[in-house]
PDB file of N, CA and C in Angstrom:
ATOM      1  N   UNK A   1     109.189  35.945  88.094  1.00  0.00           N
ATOM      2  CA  UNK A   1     109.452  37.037  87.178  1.00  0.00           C
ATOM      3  C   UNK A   1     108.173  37.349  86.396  1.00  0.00           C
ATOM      4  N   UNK A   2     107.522  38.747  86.048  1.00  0.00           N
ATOM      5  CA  UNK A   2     106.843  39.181  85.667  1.00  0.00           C
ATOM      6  C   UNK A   2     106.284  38.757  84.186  1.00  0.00           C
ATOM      7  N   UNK A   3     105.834  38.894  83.313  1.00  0.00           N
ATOM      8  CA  UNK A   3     105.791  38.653  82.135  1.00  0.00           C
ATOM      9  C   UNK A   3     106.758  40.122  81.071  1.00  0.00           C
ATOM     10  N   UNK A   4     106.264  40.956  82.197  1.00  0.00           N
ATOM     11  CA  UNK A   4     106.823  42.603  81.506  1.00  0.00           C
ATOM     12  C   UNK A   4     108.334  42.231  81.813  1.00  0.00           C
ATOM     13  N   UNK A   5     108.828  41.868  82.966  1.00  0.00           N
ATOM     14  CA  UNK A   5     110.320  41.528  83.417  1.00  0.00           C
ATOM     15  C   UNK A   5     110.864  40.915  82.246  1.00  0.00           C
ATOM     16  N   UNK A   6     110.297  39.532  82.321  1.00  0.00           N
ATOM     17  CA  UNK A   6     110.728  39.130  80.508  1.00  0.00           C
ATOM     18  C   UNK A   6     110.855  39.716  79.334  1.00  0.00           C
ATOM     19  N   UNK A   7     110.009  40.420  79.238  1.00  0.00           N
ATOM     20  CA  UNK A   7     110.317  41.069  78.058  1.00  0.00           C
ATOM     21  C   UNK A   7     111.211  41.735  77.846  1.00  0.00           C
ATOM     22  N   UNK A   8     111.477  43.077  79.263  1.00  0.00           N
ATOM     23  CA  UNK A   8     112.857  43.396  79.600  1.00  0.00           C
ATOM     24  C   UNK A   8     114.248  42.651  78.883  1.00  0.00           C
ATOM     25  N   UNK A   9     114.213  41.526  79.684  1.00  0.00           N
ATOM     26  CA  UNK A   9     115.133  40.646  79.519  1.00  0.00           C
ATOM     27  C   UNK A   9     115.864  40.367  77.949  1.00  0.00           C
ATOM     28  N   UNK A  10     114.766  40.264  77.597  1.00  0.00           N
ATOM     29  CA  UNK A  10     114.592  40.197  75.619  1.00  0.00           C
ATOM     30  C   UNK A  10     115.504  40.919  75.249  1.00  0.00           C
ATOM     31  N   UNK A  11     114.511  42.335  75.430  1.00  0.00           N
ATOM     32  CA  UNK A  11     114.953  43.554  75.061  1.00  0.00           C
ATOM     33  C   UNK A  11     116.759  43.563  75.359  1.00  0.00           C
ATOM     34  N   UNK A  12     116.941  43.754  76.667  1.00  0.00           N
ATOM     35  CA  UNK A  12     118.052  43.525  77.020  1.00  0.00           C
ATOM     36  C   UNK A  12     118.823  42.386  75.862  1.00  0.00           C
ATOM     37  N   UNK A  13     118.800  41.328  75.836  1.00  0.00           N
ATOM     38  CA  UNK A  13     119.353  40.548  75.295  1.00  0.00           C
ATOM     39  C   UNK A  13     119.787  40.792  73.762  1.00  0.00           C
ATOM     40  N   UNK A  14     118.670  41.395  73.185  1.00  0.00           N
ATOM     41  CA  UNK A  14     119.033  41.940  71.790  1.00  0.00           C
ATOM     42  C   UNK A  14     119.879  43.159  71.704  1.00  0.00           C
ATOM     43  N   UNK A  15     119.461  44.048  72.789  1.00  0.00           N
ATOM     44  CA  UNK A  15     120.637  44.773  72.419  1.00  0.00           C
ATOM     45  C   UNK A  15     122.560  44.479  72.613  1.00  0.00           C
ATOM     46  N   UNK A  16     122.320  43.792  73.286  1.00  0.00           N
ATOM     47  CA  UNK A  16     123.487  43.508  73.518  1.00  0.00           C
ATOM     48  C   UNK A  16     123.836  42.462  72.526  1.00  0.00           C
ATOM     49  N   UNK A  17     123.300  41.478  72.292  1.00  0.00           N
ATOM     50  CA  UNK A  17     123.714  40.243  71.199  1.00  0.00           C
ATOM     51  C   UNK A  17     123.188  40.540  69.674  1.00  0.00           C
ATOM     52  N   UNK A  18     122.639  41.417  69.551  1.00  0.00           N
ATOM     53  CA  UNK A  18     122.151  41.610  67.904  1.00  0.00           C
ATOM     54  C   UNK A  18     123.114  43.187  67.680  1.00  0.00           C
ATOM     55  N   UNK A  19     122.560  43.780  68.703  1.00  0.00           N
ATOM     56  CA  UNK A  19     122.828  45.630  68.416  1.00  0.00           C
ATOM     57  C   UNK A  19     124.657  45.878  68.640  1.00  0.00           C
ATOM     58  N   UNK A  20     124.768  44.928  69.920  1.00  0.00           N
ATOM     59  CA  UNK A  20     126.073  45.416  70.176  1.00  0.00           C
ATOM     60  C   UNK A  20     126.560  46.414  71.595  1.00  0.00           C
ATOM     61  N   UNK A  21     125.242  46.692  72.076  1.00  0.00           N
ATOM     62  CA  UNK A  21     125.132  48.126  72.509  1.00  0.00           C
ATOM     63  C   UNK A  21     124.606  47.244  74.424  1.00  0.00           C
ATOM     64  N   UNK A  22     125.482  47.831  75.377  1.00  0.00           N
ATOM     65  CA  UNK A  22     125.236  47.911  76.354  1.00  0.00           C
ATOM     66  C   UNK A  22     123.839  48.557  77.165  1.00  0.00           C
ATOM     67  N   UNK A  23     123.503  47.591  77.237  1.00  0.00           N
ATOM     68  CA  UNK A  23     121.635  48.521  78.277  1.00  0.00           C
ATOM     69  C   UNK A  23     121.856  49.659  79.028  1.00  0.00           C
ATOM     70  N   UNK A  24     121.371  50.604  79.172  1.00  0.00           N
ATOM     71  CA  UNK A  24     121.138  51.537  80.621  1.00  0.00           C
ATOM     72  C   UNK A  24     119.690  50.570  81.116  1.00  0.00           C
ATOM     73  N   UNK A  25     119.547  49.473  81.655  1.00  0.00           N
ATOM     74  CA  UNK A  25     119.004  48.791  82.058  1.00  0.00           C
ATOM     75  C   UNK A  25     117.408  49.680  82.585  1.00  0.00           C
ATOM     76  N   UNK A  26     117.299  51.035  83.641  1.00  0.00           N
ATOM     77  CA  UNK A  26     117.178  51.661  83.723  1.00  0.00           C
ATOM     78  C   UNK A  26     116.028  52.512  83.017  1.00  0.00           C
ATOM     79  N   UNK A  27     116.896  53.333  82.340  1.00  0.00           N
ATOM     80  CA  UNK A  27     116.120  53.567  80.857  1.00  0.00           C
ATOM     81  C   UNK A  27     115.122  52.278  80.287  1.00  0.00           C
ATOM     82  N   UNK A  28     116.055  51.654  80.265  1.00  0.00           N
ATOM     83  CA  UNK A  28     115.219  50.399  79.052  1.00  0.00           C
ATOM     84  C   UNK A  28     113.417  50.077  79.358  1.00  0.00           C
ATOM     85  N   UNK A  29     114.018  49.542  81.086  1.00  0.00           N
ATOM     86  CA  UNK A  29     112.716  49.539  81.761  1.00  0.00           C
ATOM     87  C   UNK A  29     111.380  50.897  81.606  1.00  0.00           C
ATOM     88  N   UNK A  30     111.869  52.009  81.770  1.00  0.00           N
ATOM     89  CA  UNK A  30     111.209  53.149  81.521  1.00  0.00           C
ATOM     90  C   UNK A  30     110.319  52.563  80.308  1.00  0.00           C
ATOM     91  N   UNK A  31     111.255  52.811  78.962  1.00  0.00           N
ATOM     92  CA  UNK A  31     111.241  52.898  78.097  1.00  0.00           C
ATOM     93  C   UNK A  31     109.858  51.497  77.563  1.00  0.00           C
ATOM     94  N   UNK A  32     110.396  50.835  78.287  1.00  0.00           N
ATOM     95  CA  UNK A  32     108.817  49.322  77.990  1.00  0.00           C
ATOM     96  C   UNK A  32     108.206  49.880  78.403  1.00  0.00           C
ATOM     97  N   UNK A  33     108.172  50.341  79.549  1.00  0.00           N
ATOM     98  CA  UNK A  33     106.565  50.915  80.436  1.00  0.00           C
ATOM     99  C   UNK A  33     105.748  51.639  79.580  1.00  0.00           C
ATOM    100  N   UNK A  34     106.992  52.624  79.264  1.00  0.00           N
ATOM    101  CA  UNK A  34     106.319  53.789  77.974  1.00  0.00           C
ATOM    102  C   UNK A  34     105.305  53.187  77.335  1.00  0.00           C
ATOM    103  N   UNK A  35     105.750  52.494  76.759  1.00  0.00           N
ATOM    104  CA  UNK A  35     105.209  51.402  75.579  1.00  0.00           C
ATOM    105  C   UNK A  35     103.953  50.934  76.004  1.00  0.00           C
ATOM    106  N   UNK A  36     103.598  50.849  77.373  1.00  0.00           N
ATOM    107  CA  UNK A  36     102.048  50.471  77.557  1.00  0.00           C
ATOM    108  C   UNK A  36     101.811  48.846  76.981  1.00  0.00           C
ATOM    109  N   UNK A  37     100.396  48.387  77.235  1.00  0.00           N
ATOM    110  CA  UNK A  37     100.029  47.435  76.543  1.00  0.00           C
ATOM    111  C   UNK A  37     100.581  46.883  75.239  1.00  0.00           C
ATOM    112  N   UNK A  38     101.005  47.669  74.608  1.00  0.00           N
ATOM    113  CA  UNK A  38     101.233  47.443  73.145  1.00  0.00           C
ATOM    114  C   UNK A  38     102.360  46.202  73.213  1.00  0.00           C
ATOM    115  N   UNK A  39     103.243  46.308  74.128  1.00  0.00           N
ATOM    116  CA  UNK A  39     104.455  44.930  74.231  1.00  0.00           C
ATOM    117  C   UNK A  39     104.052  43.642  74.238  1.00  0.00           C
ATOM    118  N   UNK A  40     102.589  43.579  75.008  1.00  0.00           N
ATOM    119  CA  UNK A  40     101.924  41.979  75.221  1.00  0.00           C
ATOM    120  C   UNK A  40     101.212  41.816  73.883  1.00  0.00           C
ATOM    121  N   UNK A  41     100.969  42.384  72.724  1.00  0.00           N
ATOM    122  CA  UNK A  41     100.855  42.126  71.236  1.00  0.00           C
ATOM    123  C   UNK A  41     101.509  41.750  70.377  1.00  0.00           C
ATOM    124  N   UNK A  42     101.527  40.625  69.840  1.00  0.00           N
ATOM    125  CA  UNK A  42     102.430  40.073  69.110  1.00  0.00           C
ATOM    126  C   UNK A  42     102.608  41.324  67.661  1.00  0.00           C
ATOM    127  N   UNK A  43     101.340  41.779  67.187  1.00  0.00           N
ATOM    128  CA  UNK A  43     101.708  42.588  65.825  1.00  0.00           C
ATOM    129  C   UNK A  43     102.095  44.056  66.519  1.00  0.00           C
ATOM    130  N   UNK A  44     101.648  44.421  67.479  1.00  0.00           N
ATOM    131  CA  UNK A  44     102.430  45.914  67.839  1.00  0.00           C
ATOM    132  C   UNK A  44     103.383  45.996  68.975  1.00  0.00           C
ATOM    133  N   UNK A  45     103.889  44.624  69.241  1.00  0.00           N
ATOM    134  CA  UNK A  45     104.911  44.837  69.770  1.00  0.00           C
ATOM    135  C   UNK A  45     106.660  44.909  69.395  1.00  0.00           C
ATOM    136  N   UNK A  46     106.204  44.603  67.775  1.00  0.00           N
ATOM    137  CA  UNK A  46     107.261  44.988  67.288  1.00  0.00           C
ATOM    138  C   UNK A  46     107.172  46.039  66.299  1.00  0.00           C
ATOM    139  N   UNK A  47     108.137  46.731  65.243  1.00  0.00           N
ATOM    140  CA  UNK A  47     108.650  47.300  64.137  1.00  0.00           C
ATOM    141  C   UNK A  47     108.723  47.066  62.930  1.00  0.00           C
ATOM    142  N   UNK A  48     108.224  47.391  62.092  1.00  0.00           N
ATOM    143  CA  UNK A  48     108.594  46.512  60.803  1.00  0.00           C
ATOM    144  C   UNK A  48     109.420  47.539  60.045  1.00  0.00           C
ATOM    145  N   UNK A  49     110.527  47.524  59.781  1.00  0.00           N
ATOM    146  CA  UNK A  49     111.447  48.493  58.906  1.00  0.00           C
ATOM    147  C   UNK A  49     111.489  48.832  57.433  1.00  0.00           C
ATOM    148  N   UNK A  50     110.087  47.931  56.700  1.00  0.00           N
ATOM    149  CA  UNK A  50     110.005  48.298  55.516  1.00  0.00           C
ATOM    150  C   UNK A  50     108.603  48.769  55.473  1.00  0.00           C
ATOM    151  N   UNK A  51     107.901  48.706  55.898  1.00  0.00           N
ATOM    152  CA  UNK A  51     106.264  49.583  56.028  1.00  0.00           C
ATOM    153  C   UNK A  51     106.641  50.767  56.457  1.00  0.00           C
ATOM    154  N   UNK A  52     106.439  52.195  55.393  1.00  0.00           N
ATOM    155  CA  UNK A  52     106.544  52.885  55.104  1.00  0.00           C
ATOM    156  C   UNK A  52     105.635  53.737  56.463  1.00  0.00           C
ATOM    157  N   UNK A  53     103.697  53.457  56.766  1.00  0.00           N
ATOM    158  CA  UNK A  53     103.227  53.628  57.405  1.00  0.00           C
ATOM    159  C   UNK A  53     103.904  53.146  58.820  1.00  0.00           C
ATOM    160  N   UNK A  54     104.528  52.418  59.370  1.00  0.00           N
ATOM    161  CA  UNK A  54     104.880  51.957  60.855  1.00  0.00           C
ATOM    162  C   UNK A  54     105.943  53.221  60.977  1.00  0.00           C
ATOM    163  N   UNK A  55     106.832  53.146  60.235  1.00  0.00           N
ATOM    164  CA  UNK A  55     107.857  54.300  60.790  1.00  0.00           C
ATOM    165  C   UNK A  55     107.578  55.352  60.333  1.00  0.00           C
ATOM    166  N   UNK A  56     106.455  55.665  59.826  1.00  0.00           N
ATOM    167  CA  UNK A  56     105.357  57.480  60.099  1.00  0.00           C
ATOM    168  C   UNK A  56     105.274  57.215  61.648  1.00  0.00           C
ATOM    169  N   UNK A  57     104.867  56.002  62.127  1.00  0.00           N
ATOM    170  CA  UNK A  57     104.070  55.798  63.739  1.00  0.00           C
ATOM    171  C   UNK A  57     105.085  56.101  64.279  1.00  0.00           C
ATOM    172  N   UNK A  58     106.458  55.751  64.306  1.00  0.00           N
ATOM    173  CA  UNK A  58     107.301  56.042  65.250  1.00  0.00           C
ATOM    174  C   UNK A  58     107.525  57.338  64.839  1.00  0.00           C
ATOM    175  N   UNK A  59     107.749  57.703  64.143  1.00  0.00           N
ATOM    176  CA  UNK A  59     108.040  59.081  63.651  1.00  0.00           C
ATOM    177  C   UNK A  59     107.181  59.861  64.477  1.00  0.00           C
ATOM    178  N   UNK A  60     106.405  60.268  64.122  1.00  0.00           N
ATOM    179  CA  UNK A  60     105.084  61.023  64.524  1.00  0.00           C
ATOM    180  C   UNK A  60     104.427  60.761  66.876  1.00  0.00           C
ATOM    181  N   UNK A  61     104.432  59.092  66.405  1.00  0.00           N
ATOM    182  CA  UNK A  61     103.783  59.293  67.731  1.00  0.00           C
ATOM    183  C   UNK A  61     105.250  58.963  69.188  1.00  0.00           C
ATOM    184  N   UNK A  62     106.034  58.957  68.661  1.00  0.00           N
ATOM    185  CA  UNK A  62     107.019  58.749  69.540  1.00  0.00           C
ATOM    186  C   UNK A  62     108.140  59.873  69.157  1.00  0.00           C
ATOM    187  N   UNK A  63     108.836  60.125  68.059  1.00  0.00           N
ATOM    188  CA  UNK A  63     109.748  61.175  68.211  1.00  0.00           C
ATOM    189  C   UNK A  63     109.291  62.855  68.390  1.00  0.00           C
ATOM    190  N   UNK A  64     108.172  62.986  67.496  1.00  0.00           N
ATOM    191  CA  UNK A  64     107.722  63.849  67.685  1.00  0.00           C
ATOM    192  C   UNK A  64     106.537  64.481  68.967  1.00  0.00           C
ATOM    193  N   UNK A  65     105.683  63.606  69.354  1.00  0.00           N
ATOM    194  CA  UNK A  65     104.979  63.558  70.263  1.00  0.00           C
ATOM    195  C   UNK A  65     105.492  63.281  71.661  1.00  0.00           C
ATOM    196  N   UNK A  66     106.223  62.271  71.390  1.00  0.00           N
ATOM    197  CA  UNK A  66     107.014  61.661  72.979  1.00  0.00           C
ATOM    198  C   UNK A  66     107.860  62.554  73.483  1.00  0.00           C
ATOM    199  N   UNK A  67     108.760  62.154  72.407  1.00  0.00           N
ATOM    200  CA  UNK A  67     110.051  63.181  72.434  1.00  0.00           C
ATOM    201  C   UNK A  67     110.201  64.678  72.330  1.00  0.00           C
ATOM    202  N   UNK A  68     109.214  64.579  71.751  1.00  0.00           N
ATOM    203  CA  UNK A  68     108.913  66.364  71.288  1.00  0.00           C
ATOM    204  C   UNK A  68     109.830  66.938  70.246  1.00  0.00           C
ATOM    205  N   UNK A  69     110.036  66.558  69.635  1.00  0.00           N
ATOM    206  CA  UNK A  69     111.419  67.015  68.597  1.00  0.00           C
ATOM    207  C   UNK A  69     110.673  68.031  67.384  1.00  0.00           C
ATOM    208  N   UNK A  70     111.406  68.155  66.605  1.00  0.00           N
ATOM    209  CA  UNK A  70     110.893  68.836  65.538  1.00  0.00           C
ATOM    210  C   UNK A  70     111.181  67.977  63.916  1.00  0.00           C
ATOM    211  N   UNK A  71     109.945  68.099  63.933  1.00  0.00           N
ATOM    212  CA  UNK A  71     109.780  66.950  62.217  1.00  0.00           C
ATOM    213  C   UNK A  71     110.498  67.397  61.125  1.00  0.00           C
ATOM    214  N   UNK A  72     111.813  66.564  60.255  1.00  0.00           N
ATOM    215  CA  UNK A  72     112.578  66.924  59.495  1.00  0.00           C
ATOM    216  C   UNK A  72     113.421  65.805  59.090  1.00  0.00           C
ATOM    217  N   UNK A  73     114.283  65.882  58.412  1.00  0.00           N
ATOM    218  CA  UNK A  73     115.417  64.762  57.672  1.00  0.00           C
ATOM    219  C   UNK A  73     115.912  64.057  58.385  1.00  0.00           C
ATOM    220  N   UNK A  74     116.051  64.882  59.870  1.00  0.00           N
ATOM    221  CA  UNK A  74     117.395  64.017  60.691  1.00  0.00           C
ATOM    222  C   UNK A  74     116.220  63.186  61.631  1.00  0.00           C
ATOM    223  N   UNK A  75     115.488  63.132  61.701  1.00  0.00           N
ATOM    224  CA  UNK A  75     114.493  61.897  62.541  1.00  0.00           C
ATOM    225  C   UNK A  75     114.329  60.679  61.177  1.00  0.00           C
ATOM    226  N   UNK A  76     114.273  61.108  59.604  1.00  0.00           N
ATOM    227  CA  UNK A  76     114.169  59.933  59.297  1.00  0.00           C
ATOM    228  C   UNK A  76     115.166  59.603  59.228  1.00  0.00           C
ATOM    229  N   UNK A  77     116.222  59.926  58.955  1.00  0.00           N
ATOM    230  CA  UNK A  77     117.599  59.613  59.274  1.00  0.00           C
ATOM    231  C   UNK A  77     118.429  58.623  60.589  1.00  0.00           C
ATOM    232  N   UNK A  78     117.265  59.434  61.278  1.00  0.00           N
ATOM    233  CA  UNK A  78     117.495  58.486  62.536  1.00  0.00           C
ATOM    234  C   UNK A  78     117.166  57.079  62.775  1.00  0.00           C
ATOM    235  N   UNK A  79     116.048  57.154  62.013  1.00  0.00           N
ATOM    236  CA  UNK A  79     115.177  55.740  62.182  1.00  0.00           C
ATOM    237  C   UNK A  79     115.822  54.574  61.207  1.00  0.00           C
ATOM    238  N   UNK A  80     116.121  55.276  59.858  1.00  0.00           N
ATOM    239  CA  UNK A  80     116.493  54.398  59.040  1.00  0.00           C
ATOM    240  C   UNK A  80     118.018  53.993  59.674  1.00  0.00           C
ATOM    241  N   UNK A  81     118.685  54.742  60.236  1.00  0.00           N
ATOM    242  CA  UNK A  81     120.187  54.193  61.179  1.00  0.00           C
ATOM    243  C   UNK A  81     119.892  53.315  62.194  1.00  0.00           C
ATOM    244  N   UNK A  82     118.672  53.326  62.885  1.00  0.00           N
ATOM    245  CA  UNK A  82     118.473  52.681  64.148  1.00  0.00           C
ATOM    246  C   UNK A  82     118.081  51.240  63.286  1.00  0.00           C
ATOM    247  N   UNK A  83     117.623  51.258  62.090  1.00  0.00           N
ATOM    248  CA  UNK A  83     116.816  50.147  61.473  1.00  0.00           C
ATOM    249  C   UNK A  83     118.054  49.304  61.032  1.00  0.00           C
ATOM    250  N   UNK A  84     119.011  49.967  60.649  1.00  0.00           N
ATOM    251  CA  UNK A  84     120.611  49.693  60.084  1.00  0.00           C
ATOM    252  C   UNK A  84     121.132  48.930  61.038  1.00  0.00           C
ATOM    253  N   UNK A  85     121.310  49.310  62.328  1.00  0.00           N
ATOM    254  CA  UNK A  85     121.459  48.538  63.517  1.00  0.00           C
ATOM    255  C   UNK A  85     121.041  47.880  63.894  1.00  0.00           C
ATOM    256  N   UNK A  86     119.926  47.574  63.970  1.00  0.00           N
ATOM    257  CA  UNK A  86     119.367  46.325  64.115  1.00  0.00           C
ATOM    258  C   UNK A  86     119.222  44.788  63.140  1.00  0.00           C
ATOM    259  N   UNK A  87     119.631  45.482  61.914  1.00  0.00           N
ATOM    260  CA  UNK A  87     119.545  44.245  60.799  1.00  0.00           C
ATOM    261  C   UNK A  87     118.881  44.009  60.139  1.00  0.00           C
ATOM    262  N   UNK A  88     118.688  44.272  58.875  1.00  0.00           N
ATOM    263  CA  UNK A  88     117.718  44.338  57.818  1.00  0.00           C
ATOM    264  C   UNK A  88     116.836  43.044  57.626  1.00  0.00           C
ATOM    265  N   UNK A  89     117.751  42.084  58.166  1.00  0.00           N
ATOM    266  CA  UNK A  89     117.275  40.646  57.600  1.00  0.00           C
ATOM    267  C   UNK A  89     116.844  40.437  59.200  1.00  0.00           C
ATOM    268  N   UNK A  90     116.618  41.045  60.058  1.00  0.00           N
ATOM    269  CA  UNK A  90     116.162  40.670  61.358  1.00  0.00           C
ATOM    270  C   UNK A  90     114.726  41.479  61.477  1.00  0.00           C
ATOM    271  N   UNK A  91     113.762  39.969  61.635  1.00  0.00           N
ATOM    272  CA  UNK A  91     112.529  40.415  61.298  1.00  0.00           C
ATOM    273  C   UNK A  91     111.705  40.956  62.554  1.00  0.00           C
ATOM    274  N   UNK A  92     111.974  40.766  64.012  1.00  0.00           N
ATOM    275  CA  UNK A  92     111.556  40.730  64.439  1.00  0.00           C
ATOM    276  C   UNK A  92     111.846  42.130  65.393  1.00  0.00           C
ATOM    277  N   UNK A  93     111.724  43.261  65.137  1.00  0.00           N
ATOM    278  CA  UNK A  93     112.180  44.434  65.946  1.00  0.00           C
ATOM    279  C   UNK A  93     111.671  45.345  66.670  1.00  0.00           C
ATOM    280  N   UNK A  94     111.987  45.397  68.266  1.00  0.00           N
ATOM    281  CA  UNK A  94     111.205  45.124  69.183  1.00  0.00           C
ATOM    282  C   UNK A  94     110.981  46.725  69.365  1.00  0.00           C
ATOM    283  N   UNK A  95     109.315  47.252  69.233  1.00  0.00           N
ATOM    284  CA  UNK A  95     109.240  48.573  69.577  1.00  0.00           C
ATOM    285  C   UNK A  95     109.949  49.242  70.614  1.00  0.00           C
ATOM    286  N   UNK A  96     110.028  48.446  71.665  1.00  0.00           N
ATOM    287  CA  UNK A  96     110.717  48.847  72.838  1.00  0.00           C
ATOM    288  C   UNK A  96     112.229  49.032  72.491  1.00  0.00           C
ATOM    289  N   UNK A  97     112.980  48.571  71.871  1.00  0.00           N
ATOM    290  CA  UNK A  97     114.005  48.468  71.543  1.00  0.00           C
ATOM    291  C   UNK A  97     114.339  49.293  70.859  1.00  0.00           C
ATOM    292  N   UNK A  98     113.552  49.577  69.510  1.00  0.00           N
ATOM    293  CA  UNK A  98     113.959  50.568  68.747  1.00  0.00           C
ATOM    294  C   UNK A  98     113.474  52.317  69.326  1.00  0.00           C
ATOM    295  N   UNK A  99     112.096  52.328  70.340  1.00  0.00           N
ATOM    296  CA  UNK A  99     112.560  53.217  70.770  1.00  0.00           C
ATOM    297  C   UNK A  99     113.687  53.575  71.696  1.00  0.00           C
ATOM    298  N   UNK A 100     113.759  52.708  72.633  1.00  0.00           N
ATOM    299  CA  UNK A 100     115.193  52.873  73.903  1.00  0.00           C
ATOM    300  C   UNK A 100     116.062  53.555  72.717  1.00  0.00           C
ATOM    301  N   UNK A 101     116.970  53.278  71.279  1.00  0.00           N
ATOM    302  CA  UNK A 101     118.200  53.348  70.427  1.00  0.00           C
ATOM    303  C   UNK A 101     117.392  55.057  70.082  1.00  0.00           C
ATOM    304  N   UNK A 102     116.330  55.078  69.666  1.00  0.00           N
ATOM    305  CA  UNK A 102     116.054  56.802  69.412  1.00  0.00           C
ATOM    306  C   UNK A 102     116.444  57.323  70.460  1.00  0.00           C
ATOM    307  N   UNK A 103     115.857  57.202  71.109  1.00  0.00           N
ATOM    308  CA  UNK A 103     116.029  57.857  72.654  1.00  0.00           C
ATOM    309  C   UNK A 103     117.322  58.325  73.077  1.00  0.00           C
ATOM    310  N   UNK A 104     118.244  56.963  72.575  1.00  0.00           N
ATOM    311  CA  UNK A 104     119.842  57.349  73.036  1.00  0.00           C
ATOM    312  C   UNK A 104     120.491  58.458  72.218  1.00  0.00           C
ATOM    313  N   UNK A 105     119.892  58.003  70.859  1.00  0.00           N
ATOM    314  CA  UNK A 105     120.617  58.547  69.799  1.00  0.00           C
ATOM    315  C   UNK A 105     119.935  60.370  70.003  1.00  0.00           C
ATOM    316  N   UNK A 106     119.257  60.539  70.295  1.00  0.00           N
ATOM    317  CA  UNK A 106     118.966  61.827  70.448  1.00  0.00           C
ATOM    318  C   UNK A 106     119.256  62.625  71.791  1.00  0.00           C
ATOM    319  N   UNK A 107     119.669  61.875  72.535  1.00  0.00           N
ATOM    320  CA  UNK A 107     119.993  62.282  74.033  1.00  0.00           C
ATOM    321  C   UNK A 107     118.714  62.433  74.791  1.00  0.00           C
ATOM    322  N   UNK A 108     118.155  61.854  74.257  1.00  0.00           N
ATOM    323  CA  UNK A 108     116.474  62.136  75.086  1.00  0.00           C
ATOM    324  C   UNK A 108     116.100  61.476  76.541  1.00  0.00           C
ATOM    325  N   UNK A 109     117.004  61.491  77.010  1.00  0.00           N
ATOM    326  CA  UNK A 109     117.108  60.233  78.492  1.00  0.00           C
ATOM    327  C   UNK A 109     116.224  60.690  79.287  1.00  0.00           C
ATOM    328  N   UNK A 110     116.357  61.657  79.377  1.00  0.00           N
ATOM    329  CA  UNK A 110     115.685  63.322  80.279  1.00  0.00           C
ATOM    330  C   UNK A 110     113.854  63.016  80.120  1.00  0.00           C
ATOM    331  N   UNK A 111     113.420  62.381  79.402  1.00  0.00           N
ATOM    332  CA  UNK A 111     112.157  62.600  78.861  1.00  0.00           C
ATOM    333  C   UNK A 111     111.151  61.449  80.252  1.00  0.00           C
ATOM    334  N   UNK A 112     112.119  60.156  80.242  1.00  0.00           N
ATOM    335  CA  UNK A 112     112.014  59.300  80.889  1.00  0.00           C
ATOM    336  C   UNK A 112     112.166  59.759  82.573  1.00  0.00           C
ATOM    337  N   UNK A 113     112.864  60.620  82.730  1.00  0.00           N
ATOM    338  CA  UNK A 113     113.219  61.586  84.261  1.00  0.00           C
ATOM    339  C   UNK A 113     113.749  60.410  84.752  1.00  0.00           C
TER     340      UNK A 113
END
């Protein structure tokens, strides 16, 4: 198994045992690839939900840029719900992860083809 496969796996694993939420396995995979190098980094491979600057980054270079959306209330809205889901007191939140939950939550599946 790959090192990226693992991580998968992770990913997978949290959503289902922390989030609650069934994988599109699929997607998910996409969705790491997306992510590039940045997963094999311990400091940018995750999220931090109280640095104000990190979720500008998702904001900006993933909903708006990735996704293409349009910048407004309901993306921070989004993030701070996706952050809700995952667990405030859960420190460790996996970029890949929290994008795959934008992604869903916006219907953006399509982006991934």
């Amino acid at each position: 198994m790959s090192k990226r496969d693992e991580l998968i796996a992770k990913y997978a694993d949290d959503l289902k045992n922390k989030i609650g939420v069934r994988p599109d396995m699929d997607l998910l995979r996409k969705v790491t690839i997306g992510c590039g190098p940045s997963i094999y980094n311990r400091d940018s491979a995750t999220v931090s939900g109280s640095d104000a600057s990190e979720l500008a980054t998702v904001k900006n270079n993933f909903l708006i840029k990735k996704l293409g959306l349009k910048d407004g209330s309901a993306l921070d809205s989004a993030i701070a719900k996706v952050m809700d889901q995952y667990g405030k007191s859960e420190r460790s939140k996996y970029r890949a992860v929290v994008y795959y939950l934008l992604c869903k939550h916006f219907g953006k599946e399509s982006v991934y083809g």
